[in-house]
N, C-alpha and C. Protein backbone atom coordinates (compact mmCIF):
# COMPACT_ATOMS: atom_id res chain seq x y z
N UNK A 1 -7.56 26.40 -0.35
CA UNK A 1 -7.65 24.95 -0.37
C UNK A 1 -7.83 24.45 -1.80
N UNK A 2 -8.42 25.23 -2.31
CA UNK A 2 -8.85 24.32 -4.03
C UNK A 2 -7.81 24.86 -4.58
N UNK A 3 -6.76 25.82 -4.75
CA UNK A 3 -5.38 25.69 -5.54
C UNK A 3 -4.93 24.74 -5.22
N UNK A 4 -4.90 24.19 -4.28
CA UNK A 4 -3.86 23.11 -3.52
C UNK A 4 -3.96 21.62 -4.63
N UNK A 5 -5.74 21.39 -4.66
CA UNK A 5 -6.04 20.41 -5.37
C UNK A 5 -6.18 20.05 -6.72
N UNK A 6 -6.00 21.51 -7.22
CA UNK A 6 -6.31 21.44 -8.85
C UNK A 6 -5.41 21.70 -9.66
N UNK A 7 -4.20 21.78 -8.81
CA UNK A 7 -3.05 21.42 -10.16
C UNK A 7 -2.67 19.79 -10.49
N UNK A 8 -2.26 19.77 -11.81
CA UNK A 8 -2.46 18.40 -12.04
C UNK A 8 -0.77 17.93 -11.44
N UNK A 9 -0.91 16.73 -11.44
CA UNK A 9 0.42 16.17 -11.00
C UNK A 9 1.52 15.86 -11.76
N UNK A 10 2.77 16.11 -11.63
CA UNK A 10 3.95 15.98 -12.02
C UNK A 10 4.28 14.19 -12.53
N UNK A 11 4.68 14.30 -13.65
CA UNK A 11 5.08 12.93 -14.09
C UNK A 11 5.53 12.40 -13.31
N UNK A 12 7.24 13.15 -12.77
CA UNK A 12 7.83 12.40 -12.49
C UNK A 12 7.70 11.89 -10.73
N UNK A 13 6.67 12.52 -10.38
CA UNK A 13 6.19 12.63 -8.83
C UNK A 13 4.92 10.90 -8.90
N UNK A 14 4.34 10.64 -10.30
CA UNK A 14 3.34 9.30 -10.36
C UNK A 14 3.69 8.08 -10.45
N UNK A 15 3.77 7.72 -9.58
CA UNK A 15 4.09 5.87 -9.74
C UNK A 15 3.30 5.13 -10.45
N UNK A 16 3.41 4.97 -11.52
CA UNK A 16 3.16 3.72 -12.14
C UNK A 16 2.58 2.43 -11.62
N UNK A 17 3.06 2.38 -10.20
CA UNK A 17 2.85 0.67 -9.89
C UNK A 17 1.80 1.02 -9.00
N UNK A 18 1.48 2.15 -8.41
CA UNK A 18 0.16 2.54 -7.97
C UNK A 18 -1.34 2.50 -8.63
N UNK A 19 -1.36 2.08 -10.16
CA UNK A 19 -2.46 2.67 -11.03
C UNK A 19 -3.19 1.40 -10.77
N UNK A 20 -4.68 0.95 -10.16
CA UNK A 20 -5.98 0.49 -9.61
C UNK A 20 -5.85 -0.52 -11.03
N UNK A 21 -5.80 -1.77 -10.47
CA UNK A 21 -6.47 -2.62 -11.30
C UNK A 21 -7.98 -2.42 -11.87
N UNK A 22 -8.00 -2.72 -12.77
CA UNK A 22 -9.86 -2.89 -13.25
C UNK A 22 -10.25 -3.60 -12.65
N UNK A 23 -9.93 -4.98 -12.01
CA UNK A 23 -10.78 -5.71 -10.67
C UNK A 23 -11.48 -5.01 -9.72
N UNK A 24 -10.11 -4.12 -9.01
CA UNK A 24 -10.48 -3.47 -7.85
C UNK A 24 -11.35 -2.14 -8.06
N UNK A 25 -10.94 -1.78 -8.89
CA UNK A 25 -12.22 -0.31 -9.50
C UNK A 25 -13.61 -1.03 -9.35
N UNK A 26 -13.75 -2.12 -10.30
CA UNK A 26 -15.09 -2.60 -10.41
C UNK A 26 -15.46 -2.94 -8.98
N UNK A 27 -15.15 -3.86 -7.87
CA UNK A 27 -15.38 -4.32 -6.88
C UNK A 27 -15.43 -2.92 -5.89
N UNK A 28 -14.47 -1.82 -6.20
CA UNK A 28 -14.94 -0.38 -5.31
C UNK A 28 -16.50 -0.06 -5.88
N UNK A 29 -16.71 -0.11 -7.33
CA UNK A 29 -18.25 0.58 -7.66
C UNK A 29 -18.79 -0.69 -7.46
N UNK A 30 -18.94 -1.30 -7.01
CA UNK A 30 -20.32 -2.27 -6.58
C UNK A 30 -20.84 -2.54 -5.42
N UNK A 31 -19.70 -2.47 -4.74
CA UNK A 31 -20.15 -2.26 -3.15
C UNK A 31 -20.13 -1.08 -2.95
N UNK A 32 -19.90 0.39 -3.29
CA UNK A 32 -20.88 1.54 -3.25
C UNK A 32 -22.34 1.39 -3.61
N UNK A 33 -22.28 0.79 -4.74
CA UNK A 33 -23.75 0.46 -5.43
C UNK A 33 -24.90 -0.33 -4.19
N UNK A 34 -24.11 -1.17 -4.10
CA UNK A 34 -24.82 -2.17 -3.12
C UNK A 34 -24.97 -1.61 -1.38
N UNK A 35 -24.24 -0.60 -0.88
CA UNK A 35 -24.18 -0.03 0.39
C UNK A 35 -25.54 1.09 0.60
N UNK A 36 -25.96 1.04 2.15
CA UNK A 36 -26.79 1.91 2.07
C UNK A 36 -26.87 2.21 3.28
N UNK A 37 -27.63 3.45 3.74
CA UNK A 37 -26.96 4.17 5.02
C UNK A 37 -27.96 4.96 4.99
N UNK A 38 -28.67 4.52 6.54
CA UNK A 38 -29.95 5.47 6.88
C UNK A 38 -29.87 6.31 7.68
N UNK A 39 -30.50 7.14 8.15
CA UNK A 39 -30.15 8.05 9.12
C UNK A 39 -31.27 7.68 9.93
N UNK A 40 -31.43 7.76 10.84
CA UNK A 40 -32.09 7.57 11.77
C UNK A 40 -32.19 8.10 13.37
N UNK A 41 -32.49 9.36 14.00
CA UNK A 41 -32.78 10.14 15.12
C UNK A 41 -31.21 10.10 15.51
N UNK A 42 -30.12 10.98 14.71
CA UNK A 42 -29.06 11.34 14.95
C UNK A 42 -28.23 9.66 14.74
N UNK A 43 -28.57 8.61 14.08
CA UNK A 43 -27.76 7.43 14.52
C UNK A 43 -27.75 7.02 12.76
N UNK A 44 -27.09 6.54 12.30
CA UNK A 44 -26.64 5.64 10.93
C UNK A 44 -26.51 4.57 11.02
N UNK A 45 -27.44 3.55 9.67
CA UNK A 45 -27.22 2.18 10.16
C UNK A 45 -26.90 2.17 8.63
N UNK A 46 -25.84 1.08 8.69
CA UNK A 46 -25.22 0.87 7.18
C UNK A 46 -25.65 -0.63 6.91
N UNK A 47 -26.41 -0.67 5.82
CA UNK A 47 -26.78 -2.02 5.21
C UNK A 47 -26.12 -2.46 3.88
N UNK A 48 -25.75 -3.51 3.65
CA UNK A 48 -25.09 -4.10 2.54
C UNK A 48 -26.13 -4.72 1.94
N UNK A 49 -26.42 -4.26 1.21
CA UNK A 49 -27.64 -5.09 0.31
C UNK A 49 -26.84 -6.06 -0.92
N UNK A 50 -26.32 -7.35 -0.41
CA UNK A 50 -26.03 -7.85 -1.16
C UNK A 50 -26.91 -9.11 -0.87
């Protein structure tokens, strides 16, 4: 399984028009930041602490 993942990727196989705005990067790490997830007697409760 980890050969599979650790070769790097082929130029001509990367789209360009795929590459993550800096908006959306930032707005993915903040609501990780801000998410939170308890465990509780086999059950998960997910809170958004915003």
């Amino acid at each position: 399984m980890q050969k599979m993942y650790s070769g790097t990727s082929r130029s001509e196989r990367v789209n360009e028009n795929l590459v993550p705005k800096e908006e959306t990067i930032r707005f993915l790490l903040d609501y990780s930041k801000a998410l939170s997830v308890i465990d509780y007697n086999k059950m998960k409760f997910e809170a958004l602490l915003n």
